[in-house]
PDB file of N, CA and C in Angstrom:
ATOM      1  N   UNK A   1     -10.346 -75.024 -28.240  1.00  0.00           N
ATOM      2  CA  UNK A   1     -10.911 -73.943 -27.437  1.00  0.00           C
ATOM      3  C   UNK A   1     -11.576 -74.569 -26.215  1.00  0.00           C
ATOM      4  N   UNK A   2     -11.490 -74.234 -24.877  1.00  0.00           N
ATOM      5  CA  UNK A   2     -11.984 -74.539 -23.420  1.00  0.00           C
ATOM      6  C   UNK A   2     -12.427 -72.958 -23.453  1.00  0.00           C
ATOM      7  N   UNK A   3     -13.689 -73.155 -22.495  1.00  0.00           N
ATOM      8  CA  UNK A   3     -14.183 -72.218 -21.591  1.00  0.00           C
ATOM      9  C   UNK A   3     -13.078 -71.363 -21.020  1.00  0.00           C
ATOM     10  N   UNK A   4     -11.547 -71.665 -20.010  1.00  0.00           N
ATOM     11  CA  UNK A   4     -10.945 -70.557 -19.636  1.00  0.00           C
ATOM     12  C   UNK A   4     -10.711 -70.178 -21.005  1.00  0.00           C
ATOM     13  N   UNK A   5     -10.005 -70.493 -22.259  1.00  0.00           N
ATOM     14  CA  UNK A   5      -9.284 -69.616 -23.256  1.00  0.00           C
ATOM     15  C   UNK A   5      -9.994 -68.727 -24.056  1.00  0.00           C
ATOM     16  N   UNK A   6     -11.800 -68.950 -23.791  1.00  0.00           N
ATOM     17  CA  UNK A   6     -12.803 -68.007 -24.051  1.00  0.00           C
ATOM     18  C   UNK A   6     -12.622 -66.800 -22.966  1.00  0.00           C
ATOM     19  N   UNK A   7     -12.702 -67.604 -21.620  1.00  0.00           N
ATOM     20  CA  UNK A   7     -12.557 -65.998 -20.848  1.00  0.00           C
ATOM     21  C   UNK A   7     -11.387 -65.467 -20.855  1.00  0.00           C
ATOM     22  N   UNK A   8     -10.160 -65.778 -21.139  1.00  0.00           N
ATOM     23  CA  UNK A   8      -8.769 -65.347 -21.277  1.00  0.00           C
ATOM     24  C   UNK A   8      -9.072 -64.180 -22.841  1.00  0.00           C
ATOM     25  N   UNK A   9      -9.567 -65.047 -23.323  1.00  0.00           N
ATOM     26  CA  UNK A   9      -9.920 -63.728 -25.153  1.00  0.00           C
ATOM     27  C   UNK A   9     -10.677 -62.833 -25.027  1.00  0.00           C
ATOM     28  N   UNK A  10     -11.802 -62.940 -23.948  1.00  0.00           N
ATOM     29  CA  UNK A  10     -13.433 -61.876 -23.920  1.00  0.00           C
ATOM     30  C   UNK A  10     -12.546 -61.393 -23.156  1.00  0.00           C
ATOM     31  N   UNK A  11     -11.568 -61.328 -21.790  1.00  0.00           N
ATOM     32  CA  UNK A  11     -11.098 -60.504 -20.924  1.00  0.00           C
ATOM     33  C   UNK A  11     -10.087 -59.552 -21.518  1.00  0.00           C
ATOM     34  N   UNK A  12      -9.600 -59.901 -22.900  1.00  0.00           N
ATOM     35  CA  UNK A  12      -8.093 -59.180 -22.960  1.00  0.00           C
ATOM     36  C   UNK A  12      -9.521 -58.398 -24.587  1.00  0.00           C
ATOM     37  N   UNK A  13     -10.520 -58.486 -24.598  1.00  0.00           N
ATOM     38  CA  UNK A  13     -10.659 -58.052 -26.137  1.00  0.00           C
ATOM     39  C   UNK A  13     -11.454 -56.387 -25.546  1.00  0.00           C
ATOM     40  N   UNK A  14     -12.156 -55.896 -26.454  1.00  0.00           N
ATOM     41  CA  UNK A  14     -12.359 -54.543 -26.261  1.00  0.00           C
ATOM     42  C   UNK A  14     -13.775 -54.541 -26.173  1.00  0.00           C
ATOM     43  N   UNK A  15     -14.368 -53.563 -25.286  1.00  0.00           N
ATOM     44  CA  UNK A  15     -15.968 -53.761 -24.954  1.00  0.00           C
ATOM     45  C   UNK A  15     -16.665 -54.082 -26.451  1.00  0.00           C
ATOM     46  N   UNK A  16     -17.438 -54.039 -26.631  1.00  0.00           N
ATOM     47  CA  UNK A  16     -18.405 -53.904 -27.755  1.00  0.00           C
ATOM     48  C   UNK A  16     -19.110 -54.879 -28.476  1.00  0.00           C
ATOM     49  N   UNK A  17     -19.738 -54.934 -29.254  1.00  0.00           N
ATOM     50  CA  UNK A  17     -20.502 -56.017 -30.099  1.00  0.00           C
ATOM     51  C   UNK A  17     -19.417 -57.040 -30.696  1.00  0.00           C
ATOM     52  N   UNK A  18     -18.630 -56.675 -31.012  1.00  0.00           N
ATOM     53  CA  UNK A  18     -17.426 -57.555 -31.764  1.00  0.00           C
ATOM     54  C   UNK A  18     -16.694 -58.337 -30.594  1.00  0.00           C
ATOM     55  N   UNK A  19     -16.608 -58.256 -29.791  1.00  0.00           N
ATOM     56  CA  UNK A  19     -16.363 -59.094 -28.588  1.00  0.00           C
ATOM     57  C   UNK A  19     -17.165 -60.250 -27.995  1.00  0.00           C
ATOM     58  N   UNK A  20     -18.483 -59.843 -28.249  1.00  0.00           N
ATOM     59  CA  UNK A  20     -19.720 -60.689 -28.066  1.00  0.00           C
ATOM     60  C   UNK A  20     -19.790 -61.432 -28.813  1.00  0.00           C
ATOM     61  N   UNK A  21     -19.619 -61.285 -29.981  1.00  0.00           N
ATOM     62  CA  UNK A  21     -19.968 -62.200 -31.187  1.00  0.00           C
ATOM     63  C   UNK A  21     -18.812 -62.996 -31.410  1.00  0.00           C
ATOM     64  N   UNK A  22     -17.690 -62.645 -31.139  1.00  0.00           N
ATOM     65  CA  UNK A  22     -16.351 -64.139 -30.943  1.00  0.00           C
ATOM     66  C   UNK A  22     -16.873 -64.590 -29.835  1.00  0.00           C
ATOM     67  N   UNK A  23     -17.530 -64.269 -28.551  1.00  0.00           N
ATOM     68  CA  UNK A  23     -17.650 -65.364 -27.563  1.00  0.00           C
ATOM     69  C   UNK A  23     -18.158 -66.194 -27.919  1.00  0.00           C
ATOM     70  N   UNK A  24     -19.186 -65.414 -27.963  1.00  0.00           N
ATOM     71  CA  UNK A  24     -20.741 -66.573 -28.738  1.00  0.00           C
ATOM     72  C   UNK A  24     -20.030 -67.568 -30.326  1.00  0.00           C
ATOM     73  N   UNK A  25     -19.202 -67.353 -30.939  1.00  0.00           N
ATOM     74  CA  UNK A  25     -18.540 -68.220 -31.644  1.00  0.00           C
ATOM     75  C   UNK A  25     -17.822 -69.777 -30.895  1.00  0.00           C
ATOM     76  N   UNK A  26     -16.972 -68.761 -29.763  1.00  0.00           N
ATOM     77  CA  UNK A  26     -16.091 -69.385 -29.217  1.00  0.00           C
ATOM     78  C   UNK A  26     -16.772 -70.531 -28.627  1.00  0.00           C
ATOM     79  N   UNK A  27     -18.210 -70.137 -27.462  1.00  0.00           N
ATOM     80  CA  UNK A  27     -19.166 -70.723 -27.040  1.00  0.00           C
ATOM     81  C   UNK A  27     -19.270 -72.331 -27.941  1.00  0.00           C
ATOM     82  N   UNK A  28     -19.345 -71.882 -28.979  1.00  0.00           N
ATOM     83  CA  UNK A  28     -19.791 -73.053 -30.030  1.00  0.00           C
ATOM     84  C   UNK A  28     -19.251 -73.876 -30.117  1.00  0.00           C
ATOM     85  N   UNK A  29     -17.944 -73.386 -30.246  1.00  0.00           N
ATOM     86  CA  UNK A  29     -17.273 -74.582 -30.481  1.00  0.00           C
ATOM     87  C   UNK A  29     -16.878 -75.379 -29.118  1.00  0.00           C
ATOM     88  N   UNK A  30     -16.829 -74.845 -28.009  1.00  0.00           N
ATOM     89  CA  UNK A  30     -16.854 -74.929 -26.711  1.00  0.00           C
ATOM     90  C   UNK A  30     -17.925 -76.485 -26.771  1.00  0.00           C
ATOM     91  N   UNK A  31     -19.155 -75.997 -27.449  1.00  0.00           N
ATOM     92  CA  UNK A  31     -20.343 -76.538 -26.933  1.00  0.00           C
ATOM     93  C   UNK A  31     -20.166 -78.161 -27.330  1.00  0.00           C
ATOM     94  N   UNK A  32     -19.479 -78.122 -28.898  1.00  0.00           N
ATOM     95  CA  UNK A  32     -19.436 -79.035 -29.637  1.00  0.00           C
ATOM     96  C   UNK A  32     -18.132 -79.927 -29.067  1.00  0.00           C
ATOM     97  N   UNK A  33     -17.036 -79.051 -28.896  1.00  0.00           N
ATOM     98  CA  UNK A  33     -15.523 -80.535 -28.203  1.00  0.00           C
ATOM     99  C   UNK A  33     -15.508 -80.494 -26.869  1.00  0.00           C
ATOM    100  N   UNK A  34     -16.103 -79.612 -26.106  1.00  0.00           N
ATOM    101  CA  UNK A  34     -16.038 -79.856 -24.512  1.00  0.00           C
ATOM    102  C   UNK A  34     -17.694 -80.469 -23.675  1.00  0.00           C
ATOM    103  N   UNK A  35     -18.170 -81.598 -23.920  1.00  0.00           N
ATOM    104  CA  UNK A  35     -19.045 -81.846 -23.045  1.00  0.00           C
ATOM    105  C   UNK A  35     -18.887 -81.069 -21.757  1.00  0.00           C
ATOM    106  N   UNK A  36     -18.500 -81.602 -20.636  1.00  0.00           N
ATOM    107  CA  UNK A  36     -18.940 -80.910 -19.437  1.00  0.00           C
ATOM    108  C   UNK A  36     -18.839 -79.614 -19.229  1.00  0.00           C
ATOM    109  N   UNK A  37     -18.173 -78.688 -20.049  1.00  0.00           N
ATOM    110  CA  UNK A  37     -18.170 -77.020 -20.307  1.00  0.00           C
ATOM    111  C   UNK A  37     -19.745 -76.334 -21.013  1.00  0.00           C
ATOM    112  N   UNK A  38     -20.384 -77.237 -22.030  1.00  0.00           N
ATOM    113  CA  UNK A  38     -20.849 -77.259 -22.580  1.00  0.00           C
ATOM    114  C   UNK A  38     -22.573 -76.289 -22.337  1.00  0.00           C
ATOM    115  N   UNK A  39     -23.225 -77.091 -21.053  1.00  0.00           N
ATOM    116  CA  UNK A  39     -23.688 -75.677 -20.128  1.00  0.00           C
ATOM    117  C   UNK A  39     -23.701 -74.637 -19.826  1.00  0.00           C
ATOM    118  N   UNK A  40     -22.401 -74.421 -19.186  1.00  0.00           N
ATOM    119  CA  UNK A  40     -21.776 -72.986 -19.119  1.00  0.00           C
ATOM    120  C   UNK A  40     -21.704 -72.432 -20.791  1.00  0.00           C
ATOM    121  N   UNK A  41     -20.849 -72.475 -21.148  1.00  0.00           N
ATOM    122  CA  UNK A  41     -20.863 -72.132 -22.897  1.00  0.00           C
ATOM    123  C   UNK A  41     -22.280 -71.996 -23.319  1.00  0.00           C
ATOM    124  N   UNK A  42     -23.379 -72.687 -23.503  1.00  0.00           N
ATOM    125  CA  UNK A  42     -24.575 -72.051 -23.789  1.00  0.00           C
ATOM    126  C   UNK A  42     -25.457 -71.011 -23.174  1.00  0.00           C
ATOM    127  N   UNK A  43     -25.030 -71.098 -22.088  1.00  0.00           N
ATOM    128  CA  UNK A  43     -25.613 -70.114 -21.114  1.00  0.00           C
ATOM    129  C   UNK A  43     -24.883 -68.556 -21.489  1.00  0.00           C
ATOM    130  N   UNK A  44     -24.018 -68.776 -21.738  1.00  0.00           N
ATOM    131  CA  UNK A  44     -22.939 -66.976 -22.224  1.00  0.00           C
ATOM    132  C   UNK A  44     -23.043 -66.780 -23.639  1.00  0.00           C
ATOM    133  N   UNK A  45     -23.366 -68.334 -24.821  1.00  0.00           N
ATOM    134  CA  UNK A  45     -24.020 -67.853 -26.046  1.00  0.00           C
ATOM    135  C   UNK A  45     -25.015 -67.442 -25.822  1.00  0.00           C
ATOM    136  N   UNK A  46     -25.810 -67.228 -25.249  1.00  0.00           N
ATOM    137  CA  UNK A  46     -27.348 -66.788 -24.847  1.00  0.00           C
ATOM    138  C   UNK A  46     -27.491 -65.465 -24.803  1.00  0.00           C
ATOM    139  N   UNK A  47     -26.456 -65.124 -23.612  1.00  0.00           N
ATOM    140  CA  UNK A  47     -26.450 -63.802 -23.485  1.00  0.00           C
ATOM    141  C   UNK A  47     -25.890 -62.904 -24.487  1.00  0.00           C
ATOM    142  N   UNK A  48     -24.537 -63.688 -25.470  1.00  0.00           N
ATOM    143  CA  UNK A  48     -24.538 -62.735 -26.606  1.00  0.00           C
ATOM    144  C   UNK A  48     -24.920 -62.869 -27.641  1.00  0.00           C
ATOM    145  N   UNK A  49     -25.485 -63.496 -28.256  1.00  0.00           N
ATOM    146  CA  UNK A  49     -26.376 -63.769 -29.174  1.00  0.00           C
ATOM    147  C   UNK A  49     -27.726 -62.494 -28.665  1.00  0.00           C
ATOM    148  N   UNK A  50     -28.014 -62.408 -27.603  1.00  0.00           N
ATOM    149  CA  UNK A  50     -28.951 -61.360 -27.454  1.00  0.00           C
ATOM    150  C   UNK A  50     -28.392 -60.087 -26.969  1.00  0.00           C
ATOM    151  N   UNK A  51     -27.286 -60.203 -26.927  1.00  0.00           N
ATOM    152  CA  UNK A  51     -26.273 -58.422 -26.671  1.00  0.00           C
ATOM    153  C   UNK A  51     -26.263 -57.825 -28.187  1.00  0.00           C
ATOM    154  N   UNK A  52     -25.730 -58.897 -29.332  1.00  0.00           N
ATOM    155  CA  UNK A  52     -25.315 -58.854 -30.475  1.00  0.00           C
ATOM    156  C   UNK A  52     -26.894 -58.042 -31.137  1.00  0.00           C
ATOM    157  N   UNK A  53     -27.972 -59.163 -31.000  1.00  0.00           N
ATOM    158  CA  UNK A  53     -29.204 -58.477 -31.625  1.00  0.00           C
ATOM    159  C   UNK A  53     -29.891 -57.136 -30.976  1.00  0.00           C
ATOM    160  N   UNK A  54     -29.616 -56.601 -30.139  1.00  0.00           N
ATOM    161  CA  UNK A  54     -30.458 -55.826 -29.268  1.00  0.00           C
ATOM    162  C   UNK A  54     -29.249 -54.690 -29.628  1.00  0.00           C
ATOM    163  N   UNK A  55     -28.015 -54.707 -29.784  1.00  0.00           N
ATOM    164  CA  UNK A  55     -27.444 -53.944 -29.689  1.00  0.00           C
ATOM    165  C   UNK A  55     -26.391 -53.488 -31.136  1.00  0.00           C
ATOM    166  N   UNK A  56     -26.286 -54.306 -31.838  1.00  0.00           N
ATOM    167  CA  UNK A  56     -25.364 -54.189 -32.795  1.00  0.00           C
ATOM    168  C   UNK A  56     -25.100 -53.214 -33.987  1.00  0.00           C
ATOM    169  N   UNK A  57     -26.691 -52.702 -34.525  1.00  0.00           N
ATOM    170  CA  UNK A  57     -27.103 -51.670 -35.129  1.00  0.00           C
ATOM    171  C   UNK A  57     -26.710 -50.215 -34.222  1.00  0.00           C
ATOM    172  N   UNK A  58     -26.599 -50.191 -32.986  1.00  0.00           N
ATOM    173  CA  UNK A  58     -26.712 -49.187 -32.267  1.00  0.00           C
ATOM    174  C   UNK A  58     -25.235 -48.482 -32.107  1.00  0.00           C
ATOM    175  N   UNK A  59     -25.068 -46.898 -32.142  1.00  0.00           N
ATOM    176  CA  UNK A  59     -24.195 -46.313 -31.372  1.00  0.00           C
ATOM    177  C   UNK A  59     -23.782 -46.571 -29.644  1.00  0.00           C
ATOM    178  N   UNK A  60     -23.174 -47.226 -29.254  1.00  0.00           N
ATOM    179  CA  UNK A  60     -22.780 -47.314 -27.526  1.00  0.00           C
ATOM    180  C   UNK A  60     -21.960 -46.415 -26.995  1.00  0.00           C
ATOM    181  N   UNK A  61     -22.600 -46.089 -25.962  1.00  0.00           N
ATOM    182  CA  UNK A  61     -22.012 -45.168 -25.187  1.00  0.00           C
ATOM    183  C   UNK A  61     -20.868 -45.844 -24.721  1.00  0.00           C
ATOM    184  N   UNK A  62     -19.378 -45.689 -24.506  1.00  0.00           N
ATOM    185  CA  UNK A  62     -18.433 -46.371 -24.276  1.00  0.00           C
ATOM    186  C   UNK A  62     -18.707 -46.965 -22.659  1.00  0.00           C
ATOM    187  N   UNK A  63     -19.123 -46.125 -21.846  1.00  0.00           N
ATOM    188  CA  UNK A  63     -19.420 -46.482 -20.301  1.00  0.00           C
ATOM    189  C   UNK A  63     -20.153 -47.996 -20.423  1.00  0.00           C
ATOM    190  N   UNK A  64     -20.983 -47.514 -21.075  1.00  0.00           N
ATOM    191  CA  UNK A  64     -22.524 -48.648 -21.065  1.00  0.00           C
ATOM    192  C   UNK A  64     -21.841 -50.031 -21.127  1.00  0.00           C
ATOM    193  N   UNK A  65     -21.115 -49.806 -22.827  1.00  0.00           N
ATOM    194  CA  UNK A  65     -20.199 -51.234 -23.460  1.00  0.00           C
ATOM    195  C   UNK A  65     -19.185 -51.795 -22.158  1.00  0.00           C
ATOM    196  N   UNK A  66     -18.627 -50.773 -21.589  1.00  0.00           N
ATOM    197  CA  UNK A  66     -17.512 -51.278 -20.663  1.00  0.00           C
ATOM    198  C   UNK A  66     -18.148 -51.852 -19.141  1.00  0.00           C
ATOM    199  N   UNK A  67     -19.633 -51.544 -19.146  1.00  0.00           N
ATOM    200  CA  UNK A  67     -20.222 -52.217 -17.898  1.00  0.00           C
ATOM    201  C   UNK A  67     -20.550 -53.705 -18.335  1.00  0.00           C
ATOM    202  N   UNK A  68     -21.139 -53.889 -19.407  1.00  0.00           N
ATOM    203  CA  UNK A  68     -21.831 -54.990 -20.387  1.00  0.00           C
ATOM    204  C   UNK A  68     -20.949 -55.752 -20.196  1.00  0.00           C
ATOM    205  N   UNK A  69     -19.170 -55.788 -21.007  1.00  0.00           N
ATOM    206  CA  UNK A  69     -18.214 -56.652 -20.879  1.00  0.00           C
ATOM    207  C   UNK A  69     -18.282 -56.846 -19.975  1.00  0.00           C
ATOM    208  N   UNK A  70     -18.032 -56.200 -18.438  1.00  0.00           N
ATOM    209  CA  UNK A  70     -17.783 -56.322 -17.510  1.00  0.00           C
ATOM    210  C   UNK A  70     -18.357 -57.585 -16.496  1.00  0.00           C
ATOM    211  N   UNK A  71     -19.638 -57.024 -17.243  1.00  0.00           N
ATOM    212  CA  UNK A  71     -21.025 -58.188 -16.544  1.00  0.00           C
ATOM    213  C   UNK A  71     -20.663 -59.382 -16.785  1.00  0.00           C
ATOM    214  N   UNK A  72     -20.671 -59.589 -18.130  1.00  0.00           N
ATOM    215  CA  UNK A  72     -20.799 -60.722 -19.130  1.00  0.00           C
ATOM    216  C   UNK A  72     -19.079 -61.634 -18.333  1.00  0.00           C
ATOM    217  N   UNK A  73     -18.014 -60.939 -18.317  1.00  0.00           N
ATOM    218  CA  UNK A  73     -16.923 -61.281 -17.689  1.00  0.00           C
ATOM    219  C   UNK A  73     -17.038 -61.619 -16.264  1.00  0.00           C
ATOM    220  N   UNK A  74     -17.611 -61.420 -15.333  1.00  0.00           N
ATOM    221  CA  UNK A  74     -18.073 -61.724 -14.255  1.00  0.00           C
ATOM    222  C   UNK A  74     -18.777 -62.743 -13.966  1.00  0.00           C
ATOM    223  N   UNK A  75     -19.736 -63.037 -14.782  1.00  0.00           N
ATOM    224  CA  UNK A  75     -20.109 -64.166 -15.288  1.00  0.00           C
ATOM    225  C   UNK A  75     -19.405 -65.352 -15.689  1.00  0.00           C
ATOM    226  N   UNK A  76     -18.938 -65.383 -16.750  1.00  0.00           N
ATOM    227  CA  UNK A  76     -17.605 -66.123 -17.386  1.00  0.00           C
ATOM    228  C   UNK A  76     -16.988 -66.374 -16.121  1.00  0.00           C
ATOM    229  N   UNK A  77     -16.033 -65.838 -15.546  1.00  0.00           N
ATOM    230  CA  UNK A  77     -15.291 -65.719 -14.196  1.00  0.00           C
ATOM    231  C   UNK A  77     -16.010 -66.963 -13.440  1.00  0.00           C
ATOM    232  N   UNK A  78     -16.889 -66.330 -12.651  1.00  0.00           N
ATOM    233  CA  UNK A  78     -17.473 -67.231 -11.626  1.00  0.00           C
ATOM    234  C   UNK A  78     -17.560 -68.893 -12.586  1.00  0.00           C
ATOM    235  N   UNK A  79     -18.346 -68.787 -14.056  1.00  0.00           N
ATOM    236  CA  UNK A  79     -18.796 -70.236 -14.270  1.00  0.00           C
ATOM    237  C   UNK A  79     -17.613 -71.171 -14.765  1.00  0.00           C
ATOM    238  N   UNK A  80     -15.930 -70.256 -14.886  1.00  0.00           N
ATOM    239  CA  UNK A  80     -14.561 -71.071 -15.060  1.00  0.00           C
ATOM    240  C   UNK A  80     -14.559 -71.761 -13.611  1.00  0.00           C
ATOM    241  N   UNK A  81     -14.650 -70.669 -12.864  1.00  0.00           N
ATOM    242  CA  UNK A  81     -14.294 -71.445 -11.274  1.00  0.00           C
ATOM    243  C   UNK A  81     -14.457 -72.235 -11.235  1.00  0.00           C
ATOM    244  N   UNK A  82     -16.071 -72.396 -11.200  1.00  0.00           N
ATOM    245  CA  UNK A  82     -16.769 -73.838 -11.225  1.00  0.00           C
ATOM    246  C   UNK A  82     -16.247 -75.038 -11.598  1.00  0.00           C
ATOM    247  N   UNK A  83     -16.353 -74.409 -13.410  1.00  0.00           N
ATOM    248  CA  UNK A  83     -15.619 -75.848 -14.263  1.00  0.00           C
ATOM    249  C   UNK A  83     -14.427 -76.079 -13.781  1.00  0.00           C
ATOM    250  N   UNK A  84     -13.680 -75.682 -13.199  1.00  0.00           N
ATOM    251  CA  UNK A  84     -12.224 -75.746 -12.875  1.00  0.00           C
ATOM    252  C   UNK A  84     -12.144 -77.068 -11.618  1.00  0.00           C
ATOM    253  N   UNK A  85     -13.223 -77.138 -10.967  1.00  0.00           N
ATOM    254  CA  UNK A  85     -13.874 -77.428  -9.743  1.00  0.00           C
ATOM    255  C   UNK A  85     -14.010 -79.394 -10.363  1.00  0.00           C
ATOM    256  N   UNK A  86     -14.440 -79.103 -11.523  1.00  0.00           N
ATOM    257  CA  UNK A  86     -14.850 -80.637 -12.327  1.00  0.00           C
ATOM    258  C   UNK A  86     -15.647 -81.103 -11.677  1.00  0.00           C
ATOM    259  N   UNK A  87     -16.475 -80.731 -10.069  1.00  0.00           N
ATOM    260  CA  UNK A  87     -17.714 -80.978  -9.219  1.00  0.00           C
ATOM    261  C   UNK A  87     -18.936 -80.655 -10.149  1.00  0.00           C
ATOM    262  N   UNK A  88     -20.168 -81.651 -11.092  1.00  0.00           N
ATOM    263  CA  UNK A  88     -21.108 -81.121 -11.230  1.00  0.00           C
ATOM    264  C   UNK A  88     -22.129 -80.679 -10.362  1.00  0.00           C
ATOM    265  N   UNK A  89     -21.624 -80.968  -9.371  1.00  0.00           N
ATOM    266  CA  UNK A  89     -23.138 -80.152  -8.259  1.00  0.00           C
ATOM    267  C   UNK A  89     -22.461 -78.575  -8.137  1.00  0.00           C
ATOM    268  N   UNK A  90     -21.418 -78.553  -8.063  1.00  0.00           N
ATOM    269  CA  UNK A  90     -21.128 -76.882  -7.913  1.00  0.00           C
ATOM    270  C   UNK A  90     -21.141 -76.183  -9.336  1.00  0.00           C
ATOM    271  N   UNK A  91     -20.730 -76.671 -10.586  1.00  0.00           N
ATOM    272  CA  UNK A  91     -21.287 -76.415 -11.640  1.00  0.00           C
ATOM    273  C   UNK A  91     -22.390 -75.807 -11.760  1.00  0.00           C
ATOM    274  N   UNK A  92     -23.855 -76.975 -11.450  1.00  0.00           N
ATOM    275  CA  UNK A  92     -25.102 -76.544 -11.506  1.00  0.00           C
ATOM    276  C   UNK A  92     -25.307 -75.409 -10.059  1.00  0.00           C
ATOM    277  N   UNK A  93     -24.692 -75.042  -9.568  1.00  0.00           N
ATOM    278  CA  UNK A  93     -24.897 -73.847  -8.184  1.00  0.00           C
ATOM    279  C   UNK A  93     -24.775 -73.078  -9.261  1.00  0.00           C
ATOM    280  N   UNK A  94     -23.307 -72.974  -9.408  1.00  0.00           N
ATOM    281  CA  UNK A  94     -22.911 -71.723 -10.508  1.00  0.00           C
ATOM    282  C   UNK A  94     -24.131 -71.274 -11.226  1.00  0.00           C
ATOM    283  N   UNK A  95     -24.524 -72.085 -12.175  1.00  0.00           N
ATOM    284  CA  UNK A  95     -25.304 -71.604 -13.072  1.00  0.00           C
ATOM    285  C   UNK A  95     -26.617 -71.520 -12.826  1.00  0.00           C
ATOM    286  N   UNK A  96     -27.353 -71.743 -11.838  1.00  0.00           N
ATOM    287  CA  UNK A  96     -28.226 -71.114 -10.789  1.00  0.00           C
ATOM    288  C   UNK A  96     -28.271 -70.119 -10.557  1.00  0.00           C
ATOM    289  N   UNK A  97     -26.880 -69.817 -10.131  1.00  0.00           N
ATOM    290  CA  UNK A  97     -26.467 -68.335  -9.009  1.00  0.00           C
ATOM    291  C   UNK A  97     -25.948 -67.232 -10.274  1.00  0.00           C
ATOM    292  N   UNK A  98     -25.765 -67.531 -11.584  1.00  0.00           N
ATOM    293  CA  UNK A  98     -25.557 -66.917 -12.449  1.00  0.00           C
ATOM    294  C   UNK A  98     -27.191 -66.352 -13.477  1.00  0.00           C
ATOM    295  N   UNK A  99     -27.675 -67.378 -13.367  1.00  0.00           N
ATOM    296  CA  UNK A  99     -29.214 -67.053 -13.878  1.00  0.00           C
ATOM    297  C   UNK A  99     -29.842 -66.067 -12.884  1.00  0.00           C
ATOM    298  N   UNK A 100     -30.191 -66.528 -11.584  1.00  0.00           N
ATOM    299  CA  UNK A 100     -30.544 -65.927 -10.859  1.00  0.00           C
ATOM    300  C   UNK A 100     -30.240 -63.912 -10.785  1.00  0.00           C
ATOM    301  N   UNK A 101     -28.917 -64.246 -10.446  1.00  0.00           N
ATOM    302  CA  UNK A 101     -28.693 -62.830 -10.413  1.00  0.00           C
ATOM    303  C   UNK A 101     -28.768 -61.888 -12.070  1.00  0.00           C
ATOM    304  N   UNK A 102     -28.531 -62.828 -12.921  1.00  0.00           N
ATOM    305  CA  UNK A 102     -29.192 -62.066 -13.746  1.00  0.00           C
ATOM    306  C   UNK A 102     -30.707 -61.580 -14.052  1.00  0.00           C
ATOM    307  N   UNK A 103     -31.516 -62.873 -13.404  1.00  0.00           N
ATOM    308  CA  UNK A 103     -32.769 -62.157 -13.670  1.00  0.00           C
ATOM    309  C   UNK A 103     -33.120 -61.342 -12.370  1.00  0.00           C
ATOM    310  N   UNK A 104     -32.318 -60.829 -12.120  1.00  0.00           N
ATOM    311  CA  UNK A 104     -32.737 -59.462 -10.636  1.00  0.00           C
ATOM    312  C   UNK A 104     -32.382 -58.788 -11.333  1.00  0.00           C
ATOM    313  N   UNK A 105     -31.230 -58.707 -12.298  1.00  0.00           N
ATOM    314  CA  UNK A 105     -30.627 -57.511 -12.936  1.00  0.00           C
ATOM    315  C   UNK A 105     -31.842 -56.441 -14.274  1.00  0.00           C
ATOM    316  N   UNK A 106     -30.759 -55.759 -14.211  1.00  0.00           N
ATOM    317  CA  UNK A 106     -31.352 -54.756 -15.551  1.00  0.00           C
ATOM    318  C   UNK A 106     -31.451 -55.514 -16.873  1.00  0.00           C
ATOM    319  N   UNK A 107     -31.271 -57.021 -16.847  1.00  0.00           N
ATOM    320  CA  UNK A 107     -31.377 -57.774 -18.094  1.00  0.00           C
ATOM    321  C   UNK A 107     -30.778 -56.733 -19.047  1.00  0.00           C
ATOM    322  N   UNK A 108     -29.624 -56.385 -19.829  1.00  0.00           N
ATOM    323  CA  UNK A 108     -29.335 -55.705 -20.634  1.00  0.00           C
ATOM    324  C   UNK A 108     -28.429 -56.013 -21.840  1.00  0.00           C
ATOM    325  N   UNK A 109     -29.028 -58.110 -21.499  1.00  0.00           N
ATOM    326  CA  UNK A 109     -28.352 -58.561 -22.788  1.00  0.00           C
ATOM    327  C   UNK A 109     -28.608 -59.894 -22.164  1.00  0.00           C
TER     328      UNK A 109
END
């Protein structure tokens, strides 16, 4: 498992908690055979590991779930670029510019 074949699975899977919780799997193992991915991958277990708890008990409005993936995929997106890049200074931008704009956001996972 690499970081793209995580965002290739979260992109083709279906909004919801069960999507989150294979990333955040996927993440893992990410974390453990890919050193330089390894960043990125904790940074998107983060976020679902706390989508999963905040949300998993709950009924979702289908809109809500399909913005959430969306986010979370946008994310993913931008921090493949990066790795794709094999530059760690643009790496660490990425994940700057990925923290960042999340903490402007509605934090909603």
């Amino acid at each position: 498992m690499n970081f793209s074949e995580m965002v290739q699975r979260f992109a083709a899977a279906l909004p919801g908690t069960e999507s989150f919780k294979q990333a955040k799997a996927n993440c893992e193992a990410i974390i453990k055979d890919e050193p330089f991915q390894s960043c990125a991958a904790f940074l998107i277990a983060g976020f679902c590991r706390t989508y999963v708890l905040i949300y998993e008990d709950q009924a979702l409005e289908a809109d809500f779930a399909r913005r959430n993936h969306r986010q979370l995929l946008e994310y993913m997106i931008q921090l493949d670029k990066a790795l794709a890049s094999h530059d760690h200074g643009v790496v660490h931008q990425t994940l700057i510019d990925v923290v960042e704009h999340y903490a402007k956001s509605d934090r909603i996972f």
